[in-house]
C-alpha atoms as a PDB file:
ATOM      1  CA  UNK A   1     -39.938  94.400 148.079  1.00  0.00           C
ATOM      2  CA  UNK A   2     -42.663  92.219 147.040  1.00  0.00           C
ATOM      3  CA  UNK A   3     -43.135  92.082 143.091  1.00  0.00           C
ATOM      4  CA  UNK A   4     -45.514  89.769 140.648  1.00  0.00           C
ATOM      5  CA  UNK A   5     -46.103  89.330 137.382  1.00  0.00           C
ATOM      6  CA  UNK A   6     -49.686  89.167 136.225  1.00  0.00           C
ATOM      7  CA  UNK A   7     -52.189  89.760 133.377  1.00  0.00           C
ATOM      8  CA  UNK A   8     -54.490  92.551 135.129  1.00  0.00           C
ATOM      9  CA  UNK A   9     -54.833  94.439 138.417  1.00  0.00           C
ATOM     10  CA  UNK A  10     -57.963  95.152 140.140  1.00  0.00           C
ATOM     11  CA  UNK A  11     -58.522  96.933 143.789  1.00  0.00           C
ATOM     12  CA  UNK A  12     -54.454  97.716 143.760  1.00  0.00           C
ATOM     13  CA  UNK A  13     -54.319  93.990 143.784  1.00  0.00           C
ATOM     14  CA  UNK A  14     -52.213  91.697 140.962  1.00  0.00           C
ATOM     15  CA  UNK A  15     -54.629  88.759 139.197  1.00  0.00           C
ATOM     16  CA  UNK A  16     -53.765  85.788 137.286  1.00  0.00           C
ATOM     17  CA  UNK A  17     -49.829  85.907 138.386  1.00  0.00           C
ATOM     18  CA  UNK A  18     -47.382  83.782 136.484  1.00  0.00           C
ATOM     19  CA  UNK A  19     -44.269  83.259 134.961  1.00  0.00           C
ATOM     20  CA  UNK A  20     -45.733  82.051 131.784  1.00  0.00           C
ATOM     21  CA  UNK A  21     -48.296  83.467 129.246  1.00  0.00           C
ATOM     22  CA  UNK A  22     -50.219  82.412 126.227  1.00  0.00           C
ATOM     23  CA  UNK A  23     -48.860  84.613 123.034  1.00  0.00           C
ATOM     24  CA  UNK A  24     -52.848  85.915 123.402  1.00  0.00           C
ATOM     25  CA  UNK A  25     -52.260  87.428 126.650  1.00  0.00           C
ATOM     26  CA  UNK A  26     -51.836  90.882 125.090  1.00  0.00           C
ATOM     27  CA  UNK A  27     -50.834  92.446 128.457  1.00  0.00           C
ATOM     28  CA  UNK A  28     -48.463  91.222 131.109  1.00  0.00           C
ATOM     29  CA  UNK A  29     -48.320  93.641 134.673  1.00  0.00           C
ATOM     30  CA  UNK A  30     -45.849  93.786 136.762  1.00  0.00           C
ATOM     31  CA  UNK A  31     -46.951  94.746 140.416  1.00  0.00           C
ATOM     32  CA  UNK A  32     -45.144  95.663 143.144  1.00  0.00           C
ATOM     33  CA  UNK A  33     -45.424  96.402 146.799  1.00  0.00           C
ATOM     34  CA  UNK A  34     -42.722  98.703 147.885  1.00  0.00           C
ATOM     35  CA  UNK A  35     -41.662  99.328 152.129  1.00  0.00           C
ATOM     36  CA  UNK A  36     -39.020 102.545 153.021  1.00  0.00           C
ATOM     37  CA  UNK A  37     -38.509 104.482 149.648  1.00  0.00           C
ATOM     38  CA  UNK A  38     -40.872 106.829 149.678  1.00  0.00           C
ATOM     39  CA  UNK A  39     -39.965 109.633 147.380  1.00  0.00           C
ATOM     40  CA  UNK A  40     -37.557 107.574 144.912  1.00  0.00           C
ATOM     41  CA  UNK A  41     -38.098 106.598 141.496  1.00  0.00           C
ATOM     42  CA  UNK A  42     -37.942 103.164 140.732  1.00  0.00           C
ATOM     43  CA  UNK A  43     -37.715 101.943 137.067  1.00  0.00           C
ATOM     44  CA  UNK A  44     -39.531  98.844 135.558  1.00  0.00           C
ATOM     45  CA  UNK A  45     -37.232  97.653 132.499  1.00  0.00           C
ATOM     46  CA  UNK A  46     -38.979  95.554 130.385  1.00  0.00           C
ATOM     47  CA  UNK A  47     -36.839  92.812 128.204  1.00  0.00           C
ATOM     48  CA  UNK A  48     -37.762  90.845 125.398  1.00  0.00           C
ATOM     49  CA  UNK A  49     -34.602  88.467 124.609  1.00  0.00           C
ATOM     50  CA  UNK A  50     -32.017  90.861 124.792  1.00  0.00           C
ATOM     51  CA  UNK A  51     -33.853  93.986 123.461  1.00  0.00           C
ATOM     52  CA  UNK A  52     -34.718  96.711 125.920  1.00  0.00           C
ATOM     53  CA  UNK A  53     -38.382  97.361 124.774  1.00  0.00           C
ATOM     54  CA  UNK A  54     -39.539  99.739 127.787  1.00  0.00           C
ATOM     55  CA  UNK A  55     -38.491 101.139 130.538  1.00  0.00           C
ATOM     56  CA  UNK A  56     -41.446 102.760 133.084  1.00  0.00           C
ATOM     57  CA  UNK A  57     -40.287 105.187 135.534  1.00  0.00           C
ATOM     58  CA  UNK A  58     -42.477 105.406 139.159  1.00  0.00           C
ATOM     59  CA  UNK A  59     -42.188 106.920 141.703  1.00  0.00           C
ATOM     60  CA  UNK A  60     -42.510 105.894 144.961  1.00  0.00           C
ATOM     61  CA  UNK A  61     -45.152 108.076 147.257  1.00  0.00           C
ATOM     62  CA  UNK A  62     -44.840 106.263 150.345  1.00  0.00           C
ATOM     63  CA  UNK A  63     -44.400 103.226 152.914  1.00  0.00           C
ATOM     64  CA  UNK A  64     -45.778 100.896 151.753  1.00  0.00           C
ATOM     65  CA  UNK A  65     -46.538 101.872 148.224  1.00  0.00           C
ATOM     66  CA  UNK A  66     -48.203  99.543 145.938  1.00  0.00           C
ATOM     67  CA  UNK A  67     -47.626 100.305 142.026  1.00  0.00           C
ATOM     68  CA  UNK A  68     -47.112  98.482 138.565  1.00  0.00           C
ATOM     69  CA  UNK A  69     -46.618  99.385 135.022  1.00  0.00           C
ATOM     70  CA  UNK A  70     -48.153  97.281 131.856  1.00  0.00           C
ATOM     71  CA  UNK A  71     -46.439  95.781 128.625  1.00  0.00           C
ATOM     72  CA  UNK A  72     -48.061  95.345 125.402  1.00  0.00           C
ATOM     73  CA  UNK A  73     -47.095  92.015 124.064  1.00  0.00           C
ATOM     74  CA  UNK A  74     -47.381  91.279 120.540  1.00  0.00           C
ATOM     75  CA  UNK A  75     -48.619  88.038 119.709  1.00  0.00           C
ATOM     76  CA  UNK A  76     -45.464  87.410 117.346  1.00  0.00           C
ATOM     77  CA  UNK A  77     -43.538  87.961 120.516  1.00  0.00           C
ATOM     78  CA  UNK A  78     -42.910  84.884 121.470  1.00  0.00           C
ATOM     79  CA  UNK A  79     -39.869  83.331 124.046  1.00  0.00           C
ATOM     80  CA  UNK A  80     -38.068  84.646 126.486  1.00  0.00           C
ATOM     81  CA  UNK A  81     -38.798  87.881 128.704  1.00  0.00           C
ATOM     82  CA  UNK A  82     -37.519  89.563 131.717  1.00  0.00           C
ATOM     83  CA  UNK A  83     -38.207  92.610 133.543  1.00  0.00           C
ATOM     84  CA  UNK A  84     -35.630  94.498 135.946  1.00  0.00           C
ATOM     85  CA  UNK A  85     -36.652  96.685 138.859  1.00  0.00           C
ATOM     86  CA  UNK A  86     -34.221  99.299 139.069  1.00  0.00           C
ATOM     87  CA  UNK A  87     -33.563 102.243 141.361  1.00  0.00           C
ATOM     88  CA  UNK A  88     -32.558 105.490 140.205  1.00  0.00           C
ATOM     89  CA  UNK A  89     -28.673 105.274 139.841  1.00  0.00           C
ATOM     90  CA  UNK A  90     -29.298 101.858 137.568  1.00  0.00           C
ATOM     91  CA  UNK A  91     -29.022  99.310 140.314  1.00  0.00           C
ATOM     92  CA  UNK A  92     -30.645  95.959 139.471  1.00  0.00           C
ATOM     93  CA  UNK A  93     -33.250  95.164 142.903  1.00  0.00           C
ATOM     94  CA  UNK A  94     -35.448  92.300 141.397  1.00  0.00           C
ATOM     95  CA  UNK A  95     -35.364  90.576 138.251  1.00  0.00           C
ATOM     96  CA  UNK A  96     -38.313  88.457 136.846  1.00  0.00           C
ATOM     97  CA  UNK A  97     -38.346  86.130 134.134  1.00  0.00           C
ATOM     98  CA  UNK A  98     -41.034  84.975 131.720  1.00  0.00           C
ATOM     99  CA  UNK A  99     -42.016  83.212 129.007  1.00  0.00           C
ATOM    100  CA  UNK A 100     -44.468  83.941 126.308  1.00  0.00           C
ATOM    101  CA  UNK A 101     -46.265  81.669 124.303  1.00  0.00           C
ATOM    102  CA  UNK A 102     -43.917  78.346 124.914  1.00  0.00           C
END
């Protein structure tokens, strides 16, 4: 599994990637590029701190399968973010941490 953070997509492909963000950004992506689970659901879970603050399900339509989900960020929502990719029974595959506005 190959997964990025970025602040846009464009032609299925992630732009800007990072692991740190102005508090302006607005938007953060998190792309992904996915080999053998066709036909699962993955989960993006989206952390700010400790607070869950979204969790995207997708599913998975093939081998390789390229898919993200977005996250509004507020600007007031400063520090310390993570997002989990999880598979359907709650598993933890990938974890990403980022920073906003530090």
């Amino acid at each position: 599994m190959e997964a990025v953070l970025a602040r846009s997509v464009a032609d299925r492909a992630p732009q800007d990637t990072g692991t740190a963000f102005p508090d302006s950004v607005g938007t953060v992506v998190l792309w992904m590029r996915v080999t053998g689970a066709g036909g699962q659901t993955l989960h993006h879970v989206w952390f700010h701190g400790d607070d869950n603050v979204g969790d995207v399900p997708l599913t998975v339509g093939g081998s390789p399968w390229r898919t993200w989900s977005r996250k509004s960020v507020p600007a007031d929502a400063k520090g310390a973010w993570h997002v989990e990719i999880r598979d359907e029974g709650g598993n933890v595959l990938k974890r990403i941490d980022f920073t906003v506005g530090q």
